[in-house]
C-alpha atoms as a PDB file:
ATOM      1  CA  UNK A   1     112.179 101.413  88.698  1.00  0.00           C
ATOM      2  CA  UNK A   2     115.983 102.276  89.605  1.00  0.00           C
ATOM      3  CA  UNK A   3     116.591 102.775  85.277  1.00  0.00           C
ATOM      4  CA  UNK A   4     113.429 104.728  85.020  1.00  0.00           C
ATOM      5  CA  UNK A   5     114.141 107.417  88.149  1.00  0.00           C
ATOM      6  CA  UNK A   6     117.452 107.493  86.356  1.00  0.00           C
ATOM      7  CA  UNK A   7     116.369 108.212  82.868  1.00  0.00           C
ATOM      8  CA  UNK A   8     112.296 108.906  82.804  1.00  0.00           C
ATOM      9  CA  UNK A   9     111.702 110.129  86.512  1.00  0.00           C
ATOM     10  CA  UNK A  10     108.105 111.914  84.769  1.00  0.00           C
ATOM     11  CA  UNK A  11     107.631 108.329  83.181  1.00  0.00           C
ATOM     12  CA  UNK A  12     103.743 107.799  83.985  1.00  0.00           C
ATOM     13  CA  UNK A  13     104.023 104.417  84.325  1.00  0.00           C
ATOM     14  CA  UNK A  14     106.359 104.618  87.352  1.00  0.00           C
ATOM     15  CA  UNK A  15     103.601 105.227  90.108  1.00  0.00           C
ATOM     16  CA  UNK A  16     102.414 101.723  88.470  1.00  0.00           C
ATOM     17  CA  UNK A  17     105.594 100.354  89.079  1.00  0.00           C
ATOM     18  CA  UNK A  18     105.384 101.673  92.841  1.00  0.00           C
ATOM     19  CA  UNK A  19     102.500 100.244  93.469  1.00  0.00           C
ATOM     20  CA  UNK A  20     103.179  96.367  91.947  1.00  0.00           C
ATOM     21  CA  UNK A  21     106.462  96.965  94.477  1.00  0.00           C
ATOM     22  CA  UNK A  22     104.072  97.465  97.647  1.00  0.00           C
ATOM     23  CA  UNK A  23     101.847  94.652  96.703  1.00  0.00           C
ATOM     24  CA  UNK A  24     104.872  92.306  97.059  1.00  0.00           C
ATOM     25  CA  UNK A  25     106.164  93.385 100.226  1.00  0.00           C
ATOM     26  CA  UNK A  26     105.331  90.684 103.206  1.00  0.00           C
ATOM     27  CA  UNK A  27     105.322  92.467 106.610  1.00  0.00           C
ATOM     28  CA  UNK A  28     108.788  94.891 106.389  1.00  0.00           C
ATOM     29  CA  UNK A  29     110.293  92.963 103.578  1.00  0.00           C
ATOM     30  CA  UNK A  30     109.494  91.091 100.192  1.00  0.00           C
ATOM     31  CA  UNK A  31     110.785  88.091  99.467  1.00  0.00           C
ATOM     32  CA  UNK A  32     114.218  87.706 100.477  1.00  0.00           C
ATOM     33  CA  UNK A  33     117.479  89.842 101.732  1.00  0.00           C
ATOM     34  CA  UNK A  34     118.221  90.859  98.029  1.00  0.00           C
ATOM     35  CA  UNK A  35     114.478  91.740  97.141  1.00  0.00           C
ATOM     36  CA  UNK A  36     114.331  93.730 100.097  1.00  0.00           C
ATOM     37  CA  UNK A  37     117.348  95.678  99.516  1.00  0.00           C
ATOM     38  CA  UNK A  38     116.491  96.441  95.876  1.00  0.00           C
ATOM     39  CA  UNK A  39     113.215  97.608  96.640  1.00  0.00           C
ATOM     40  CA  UNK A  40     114.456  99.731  99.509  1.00  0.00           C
ATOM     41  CA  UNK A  41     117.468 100.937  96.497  1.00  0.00           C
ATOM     42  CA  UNK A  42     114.382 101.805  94.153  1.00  0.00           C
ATOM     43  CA  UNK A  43     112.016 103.454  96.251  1.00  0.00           C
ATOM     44  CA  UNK A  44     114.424 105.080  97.929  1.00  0.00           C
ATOM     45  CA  UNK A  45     115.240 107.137  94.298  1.00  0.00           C
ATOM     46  CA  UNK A  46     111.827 107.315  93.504  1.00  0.00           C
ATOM     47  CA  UNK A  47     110.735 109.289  97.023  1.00  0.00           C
ATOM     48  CA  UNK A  48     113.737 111.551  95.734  1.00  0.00           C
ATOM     49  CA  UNK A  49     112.278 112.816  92.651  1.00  0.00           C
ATOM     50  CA  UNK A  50     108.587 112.413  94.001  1.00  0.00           C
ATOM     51  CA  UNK A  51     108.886 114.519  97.308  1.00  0.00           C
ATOM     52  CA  UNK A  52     106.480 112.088  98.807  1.00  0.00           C
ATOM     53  CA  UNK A  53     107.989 112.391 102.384  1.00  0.00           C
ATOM     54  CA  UNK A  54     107.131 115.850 102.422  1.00  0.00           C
ATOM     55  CA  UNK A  55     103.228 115.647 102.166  1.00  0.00           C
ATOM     56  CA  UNK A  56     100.521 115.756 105.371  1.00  0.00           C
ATOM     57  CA  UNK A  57      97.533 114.154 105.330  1.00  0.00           C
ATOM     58  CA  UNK A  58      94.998 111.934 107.635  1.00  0.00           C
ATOM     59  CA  UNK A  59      94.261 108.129 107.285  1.00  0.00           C
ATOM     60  CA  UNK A  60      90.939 106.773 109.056  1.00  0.00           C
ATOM     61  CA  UNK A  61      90.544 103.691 110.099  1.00  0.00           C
ATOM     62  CA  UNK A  62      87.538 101.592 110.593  1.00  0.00           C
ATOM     63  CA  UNK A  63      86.336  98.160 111.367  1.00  0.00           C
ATOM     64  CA  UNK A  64      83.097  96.823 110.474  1.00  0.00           C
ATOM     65  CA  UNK A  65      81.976 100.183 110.028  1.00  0.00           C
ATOM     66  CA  UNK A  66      82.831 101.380 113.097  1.00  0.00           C
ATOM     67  CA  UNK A  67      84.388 104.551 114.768  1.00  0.00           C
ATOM     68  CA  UNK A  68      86.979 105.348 112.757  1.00  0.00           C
ATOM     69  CA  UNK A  69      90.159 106.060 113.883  1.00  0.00           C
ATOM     70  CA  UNK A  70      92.659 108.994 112.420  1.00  0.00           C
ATOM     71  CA  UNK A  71      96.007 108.601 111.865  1.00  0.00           C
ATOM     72  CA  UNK A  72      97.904 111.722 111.070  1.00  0.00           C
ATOM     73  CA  UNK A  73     100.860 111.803 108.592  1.00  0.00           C
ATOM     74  CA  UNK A  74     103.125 114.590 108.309  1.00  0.00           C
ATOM     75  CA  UNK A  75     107.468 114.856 107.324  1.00  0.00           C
ATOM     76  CA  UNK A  76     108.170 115.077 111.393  1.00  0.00           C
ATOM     77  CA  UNK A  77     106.114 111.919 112.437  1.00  0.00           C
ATOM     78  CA  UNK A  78     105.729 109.672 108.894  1.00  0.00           C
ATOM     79  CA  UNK A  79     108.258 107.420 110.902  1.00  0.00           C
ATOM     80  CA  UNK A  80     107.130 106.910 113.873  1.00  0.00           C
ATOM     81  CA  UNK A  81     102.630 107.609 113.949  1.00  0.00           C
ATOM     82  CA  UNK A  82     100.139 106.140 115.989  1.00  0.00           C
ATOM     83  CA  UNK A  83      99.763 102.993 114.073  1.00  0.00           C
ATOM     84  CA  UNK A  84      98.224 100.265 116.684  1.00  0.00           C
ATOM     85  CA  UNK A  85      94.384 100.092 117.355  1.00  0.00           C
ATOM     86  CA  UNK A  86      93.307  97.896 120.047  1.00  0.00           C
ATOM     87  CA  UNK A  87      89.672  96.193 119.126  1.00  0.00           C
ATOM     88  CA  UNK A  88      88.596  93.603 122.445  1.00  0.00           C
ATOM     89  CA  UNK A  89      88.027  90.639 120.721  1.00  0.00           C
ATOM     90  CA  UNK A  90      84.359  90.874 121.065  1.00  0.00           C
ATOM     91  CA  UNK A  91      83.691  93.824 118.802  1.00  0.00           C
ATOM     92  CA  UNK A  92      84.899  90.978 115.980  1.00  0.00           C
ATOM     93  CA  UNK A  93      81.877  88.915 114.385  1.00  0.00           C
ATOM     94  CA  UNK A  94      81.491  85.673 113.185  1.00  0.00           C
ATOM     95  CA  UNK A  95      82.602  85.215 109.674  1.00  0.00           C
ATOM     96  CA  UNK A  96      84.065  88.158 107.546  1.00  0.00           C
ATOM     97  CA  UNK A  97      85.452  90.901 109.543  1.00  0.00           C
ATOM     98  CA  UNK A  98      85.918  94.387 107.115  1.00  0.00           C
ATOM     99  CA  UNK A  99      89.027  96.885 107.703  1.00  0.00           C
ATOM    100  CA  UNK A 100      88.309 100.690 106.217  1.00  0.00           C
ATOM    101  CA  UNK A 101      90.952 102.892 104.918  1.00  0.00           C
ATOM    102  CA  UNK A 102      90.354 106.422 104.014  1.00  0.00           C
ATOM    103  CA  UNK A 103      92.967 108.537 102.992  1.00  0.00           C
ATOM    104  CA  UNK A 104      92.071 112.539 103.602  1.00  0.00           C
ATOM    105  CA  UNK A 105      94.671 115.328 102.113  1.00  0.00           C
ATOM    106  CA  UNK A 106      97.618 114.597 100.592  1.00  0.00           C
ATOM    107  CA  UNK A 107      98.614 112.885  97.415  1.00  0.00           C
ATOM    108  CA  UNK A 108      99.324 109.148  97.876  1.00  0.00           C
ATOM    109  CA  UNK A 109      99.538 106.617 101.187  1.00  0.00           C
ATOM    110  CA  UNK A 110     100.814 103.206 100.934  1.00  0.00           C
ATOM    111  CA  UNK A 111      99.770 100.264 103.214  1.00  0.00           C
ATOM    112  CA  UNK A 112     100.011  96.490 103.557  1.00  0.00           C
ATOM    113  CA  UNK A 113      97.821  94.125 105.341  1.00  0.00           C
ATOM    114  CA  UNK A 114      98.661  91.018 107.468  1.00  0.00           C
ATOM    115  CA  UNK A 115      96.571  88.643 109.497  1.00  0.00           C
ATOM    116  CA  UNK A 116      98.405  86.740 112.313  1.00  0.00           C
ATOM    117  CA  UNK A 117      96.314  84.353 114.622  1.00  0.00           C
ATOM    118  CA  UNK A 118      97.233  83.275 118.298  1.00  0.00           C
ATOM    119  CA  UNK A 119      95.190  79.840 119.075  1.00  0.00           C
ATOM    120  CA  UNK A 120      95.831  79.068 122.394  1.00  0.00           C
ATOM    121  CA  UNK A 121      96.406  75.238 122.535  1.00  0.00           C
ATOM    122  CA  UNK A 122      98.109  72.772 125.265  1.00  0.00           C
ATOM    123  CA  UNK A 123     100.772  72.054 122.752  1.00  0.00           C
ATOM    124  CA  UNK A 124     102.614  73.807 119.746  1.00  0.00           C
ATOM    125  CA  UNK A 125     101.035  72.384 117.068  1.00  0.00           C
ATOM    126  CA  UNK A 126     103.112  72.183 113.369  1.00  0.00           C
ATOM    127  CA  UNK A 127     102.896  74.877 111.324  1.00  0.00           C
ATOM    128  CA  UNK A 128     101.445  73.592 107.671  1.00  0.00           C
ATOM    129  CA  UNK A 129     102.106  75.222 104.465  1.00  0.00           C
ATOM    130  CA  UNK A 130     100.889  74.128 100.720  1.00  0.00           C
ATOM    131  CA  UNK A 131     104.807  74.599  99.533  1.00  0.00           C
ATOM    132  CA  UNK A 132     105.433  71.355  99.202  1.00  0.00           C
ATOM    133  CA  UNK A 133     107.876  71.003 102.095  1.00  0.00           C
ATOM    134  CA  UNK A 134     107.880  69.296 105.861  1.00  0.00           C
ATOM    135  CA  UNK A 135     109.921  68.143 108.112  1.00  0.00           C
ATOM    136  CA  UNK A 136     108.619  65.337 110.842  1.00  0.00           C
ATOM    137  CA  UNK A 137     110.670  64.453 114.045  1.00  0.00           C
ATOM    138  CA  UNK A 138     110.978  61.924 116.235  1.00  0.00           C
ATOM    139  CA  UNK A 139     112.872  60.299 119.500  1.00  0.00           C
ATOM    140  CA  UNK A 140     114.132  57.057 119.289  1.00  0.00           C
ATOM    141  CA  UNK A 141     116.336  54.936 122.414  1.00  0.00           C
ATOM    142  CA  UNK A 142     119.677  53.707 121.588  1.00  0.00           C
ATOM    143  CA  UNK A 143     119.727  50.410 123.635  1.00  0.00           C
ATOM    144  CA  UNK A 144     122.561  47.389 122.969  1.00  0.00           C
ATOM    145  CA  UNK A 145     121.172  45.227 120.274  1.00  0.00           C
ATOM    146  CA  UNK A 146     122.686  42.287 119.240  1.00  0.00           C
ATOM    147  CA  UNK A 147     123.505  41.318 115.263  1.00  0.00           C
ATOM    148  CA  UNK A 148     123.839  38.236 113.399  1.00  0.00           C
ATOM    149  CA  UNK A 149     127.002  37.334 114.166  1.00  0.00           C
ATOM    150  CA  UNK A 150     126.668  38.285 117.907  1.00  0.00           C
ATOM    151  CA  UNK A 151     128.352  41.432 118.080  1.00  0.00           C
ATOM    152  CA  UNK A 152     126.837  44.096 120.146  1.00  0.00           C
ATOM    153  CA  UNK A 153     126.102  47.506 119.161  1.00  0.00           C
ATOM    154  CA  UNK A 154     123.560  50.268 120.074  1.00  0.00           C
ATOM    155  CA  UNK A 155     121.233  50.881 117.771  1.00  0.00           C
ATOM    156  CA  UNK A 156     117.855  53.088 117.820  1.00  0.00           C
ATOM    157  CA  UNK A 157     114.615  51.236 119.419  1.00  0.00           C
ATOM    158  CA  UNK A 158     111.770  50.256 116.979  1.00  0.00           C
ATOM    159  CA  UNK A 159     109.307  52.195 118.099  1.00  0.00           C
ATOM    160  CA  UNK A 160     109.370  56.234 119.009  1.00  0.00           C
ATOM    161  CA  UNK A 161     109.721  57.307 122.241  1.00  0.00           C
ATOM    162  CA  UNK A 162     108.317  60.286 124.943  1.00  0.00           C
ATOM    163  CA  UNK A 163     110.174  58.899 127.930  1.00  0.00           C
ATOM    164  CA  UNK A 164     113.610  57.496 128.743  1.00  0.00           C
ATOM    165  CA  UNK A 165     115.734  57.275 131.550  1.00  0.00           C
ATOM    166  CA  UNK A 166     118.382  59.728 132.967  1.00  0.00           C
ATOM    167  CA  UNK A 167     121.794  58.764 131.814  1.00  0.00           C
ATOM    168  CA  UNK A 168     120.297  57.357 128.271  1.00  0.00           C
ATOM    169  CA  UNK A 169     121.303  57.969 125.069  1.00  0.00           C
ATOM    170  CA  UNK A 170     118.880  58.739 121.998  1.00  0.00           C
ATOM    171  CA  UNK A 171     118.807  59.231 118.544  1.00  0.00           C
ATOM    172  CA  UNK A 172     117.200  62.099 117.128  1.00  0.00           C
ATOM    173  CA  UNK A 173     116.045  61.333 113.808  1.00  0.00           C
ATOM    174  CA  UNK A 174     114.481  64.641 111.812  1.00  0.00           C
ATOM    175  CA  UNK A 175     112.620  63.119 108.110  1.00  0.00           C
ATOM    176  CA  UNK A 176     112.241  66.093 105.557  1.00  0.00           C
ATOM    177  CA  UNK A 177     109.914  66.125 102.282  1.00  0.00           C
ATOM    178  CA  UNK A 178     110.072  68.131  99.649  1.00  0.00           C
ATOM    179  CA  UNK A 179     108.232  68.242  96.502  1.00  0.00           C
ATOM    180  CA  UNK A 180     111.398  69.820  94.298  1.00  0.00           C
ATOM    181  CA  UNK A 181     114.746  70.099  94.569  1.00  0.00           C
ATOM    182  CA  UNK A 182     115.751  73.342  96.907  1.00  0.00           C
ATOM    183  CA  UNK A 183     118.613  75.281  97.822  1.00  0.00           C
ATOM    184  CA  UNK A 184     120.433  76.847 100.530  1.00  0.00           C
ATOM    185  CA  UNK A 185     117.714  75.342 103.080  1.00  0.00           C
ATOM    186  CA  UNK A 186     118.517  75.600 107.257  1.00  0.00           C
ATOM    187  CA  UNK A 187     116.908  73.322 109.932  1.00  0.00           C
ATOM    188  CA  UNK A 188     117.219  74.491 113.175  1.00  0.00           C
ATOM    189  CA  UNK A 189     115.970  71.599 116.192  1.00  0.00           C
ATOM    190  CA  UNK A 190     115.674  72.600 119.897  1.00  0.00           C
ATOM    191  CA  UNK A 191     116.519  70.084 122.065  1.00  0.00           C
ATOM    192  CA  UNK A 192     114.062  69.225 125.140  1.00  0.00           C
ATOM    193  CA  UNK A 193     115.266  71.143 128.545  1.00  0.00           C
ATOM    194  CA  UNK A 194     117.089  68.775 130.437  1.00  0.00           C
ATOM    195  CA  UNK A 195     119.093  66.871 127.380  1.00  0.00           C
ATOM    196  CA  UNK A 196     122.684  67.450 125.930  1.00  0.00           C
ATOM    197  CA  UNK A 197     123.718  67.165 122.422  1.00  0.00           C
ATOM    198  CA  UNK A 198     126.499  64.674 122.304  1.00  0.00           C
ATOM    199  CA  UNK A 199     127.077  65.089 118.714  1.00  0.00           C
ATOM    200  CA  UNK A 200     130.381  67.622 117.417  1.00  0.00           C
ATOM    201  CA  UNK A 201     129.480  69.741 114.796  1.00  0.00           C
ATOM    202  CA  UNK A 202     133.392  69.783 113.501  1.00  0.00           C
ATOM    203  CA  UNK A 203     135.694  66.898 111.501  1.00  0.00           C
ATOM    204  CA  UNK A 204     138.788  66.440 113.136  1.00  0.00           C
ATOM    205  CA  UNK A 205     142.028  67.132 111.118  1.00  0.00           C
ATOM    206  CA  UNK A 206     142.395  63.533 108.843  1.00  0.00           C
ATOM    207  CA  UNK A 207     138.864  62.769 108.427  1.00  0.00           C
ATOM    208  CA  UNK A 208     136.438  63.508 105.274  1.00  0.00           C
ATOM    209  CA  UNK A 209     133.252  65.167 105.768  1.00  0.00           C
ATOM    210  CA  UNK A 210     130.889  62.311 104.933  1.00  0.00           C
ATOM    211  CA  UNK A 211     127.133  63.173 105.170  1.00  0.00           C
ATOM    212  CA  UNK A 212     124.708  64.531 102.380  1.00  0.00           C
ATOM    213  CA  UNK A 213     124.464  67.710 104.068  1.00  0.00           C
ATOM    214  CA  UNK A 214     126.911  70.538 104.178  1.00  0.00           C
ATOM    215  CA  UNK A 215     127.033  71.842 107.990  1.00  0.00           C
ATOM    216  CA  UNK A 216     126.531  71.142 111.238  1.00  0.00           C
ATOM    217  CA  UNK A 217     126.405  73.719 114.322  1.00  0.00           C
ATOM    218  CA  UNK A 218     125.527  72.249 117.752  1.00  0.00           C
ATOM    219  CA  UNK A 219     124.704  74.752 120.498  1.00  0.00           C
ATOM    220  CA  UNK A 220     123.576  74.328 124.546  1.00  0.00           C
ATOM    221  CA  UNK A 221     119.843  74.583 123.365  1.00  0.00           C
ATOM    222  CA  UNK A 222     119.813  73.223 119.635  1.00  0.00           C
ATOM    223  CA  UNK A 223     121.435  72.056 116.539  1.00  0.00           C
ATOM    224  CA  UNK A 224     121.463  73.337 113.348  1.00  0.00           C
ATOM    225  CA  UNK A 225     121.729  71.627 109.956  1.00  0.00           C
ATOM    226  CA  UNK A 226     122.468  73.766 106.721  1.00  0.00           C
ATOM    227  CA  UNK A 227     121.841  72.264 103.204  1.00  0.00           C
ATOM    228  CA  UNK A 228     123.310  74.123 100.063  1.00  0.00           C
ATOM    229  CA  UNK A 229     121.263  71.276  98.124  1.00  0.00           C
ATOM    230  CA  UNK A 230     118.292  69.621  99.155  1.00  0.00           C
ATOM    231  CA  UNK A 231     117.030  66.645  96.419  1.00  0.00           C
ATOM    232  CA  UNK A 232     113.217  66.029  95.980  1.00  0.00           C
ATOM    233  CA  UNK A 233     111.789  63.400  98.294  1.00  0.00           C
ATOM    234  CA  UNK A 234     112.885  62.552 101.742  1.00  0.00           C
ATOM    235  CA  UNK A 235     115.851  63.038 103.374  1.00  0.00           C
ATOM    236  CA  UNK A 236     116.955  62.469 106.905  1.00  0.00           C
ATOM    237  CA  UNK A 237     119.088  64.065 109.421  1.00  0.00           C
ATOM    238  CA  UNK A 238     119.938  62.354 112.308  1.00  0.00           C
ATOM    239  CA  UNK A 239     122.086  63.123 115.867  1.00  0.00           C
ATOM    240  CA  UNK A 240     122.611  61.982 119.193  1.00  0.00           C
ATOM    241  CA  UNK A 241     121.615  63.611 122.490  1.00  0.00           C
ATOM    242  CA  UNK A 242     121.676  62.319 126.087  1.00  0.00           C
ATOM    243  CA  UNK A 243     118.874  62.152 129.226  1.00  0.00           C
ATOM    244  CA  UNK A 244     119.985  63.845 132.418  1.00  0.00           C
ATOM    245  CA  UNK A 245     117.847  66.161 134.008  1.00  0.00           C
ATOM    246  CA  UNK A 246     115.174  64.268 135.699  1.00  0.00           C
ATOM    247  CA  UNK A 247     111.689  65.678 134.405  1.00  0.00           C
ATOM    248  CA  UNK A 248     109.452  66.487 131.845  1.00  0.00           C
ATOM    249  CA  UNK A 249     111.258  68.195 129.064  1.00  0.00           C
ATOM    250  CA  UNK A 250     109.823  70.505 126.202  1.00  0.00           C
ATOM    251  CA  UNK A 251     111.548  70.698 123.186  1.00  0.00           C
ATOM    252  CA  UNK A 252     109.943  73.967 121.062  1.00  0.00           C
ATOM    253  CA  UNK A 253     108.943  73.060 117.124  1.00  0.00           C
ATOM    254  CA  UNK A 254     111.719  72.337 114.498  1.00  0.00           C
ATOM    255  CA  UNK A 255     111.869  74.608 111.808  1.00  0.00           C
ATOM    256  CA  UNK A 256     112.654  74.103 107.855  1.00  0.00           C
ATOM    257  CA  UNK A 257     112.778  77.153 105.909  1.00  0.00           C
ATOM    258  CA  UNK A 258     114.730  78.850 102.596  1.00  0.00           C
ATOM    259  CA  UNK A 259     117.254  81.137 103.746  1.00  0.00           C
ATOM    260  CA  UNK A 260     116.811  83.703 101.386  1.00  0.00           C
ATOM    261  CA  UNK A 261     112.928  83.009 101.064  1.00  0.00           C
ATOM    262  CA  UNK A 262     111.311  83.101 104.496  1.00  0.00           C
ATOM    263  CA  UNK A 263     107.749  81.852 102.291  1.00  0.00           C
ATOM    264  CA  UNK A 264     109.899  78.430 101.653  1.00  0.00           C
ATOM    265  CA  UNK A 265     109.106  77.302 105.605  1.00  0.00           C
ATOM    266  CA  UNK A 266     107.437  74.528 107.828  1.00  0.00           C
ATOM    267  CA  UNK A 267     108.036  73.294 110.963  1.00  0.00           C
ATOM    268  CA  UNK A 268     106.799  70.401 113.527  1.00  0.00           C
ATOM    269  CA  UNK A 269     104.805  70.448 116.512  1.00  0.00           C
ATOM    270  CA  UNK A 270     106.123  70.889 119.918  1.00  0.00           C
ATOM    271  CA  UNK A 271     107.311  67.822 121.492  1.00  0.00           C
ATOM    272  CA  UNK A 272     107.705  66.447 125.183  1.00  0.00           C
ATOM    273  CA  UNK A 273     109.797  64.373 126.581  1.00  0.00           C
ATOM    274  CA  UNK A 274     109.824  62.726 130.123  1.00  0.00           C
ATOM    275  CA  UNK A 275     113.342  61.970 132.202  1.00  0.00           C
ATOM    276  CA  UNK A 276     113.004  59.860 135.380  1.00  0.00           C
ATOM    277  CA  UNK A 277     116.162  57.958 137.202  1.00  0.00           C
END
């Protein structure tokens, strides 16, 4: 589209071109930071030559054949019109619900359709995807445990756990699966209210950075693991937080995504976590 403005701008096929560009966007973007801002590059020539901006014309709206609702367009308010139509849940039927669009005056209107649904549930339940990727997480307690040839150290209990005591130590262990390799992939954990990370997310001046991924940044309320390369199969990250608030703790869902392709994305449920002394 950018070569054609350029070189062709009465090219008929360009409108085509337009349109396939709409059809990918997701929400206010497309796919990633760099799709975005070369579609935003090549429409932005294309309303140039086109004088698009400059048109007027109405837009009705109507659900399950409805009242329709009118939604003017002109240059002074194409940026900012009366987009949002409030329907009270009732007016919706069972099954198939149909949207109306009806485009009066002018010469062309673009629009994009997405469907987000609130279920109201006791707990944040994971967020599934067919991409191929997850991440599962889990508490374990770090108790003294002795070895074979009776030294002591602390090691993670056998068994998961949703309660521990204040002053205890446990091992956060996040297991990620992935049907294909991946790249430049962030996880980002929140840590239940009450608990501190006791992990450092630096190497100290001598020492060799030795894990598989490539970054770790620990804040008050989470930490964050960033993966240039992720390998097919599972992979685990694990860290170390402690108990101290006395309480029941809620730690909000841990997310997985692509960081240059929001579609690339899962996360876990919502998880609890009781502190007592």
């Amino acid at each position: 589209l950018i070569a054609l403005t350029k070189l062709a701008p009465q090219d008929p096929v360009i409108p085509k071109i337009v349109r396939q560009i709409m059809l990918g966007r997701q929400g206010d973007g497309w796919s990633s930071t760099r799709d975005t801002a070369l579609a935003v590059i090549a429409l932005a020539d294309y309303l140039k030559t086109s004088k698009e901006l400059g048109q007027t014309f109405d837009v009705q709206v109507s659900i399950n054949g409805g009242p329709a609702k009118t939604i003017h367009m002109d240059p002074s308010s194409i940026f900012s019109p009366d987009l949002k139509i409030t329907l009270p849940i009732k007016d919706l039927k069972s099954g198939a619900n149909t949207i109306s669009l009806t485009k009066i005056g002018g010469e062309m209107c673009y629009y994009s359709a997405r469907l987000d649904q609130t279920v109201v549930e006791d707990k944040l339940m994971p967020l599934r995807s067919d991409n191929g990727l997850s991440i599962l997480r889990n508490y374990y307690l770090l108790e003294p445990q002795r070895l074979e040839d009776g030294t002591m150290r602390l090691l993670p209990s056998k068994r998961s756990i949703d309660e521990a005591k204040s002053g205890d130590l446990i091992q956060v262990v996040l297991a990620i699966y992935s049907n294909q390799d991946r790249e430049f992939i962030m996880v980002e954990d929140p840590i239940p209210s009450g608990c501190r990370i006791t992990e450092r997310d630096f190497v100290p001046e001598g020492e060799d950075w030795g894990y598989w991924w490539s970054q770790t940044v620990v804040r008050d309320d989470r930490a964050a693991f960033f993966m240039r390369y992720l390998a097919s199969g599972k992979q685990t990250l694990t860290y170390t937080m402690r108990a101290e608030q006395i309480g029941l703790g809620h730690a909000m869902p841990t997310g997985i995504s692509n960081m240059y392709d929001p579609s690339q994305s899962a996360t876990t449920g919502e998880a609890l976590l009781k502190v007592t002394e």
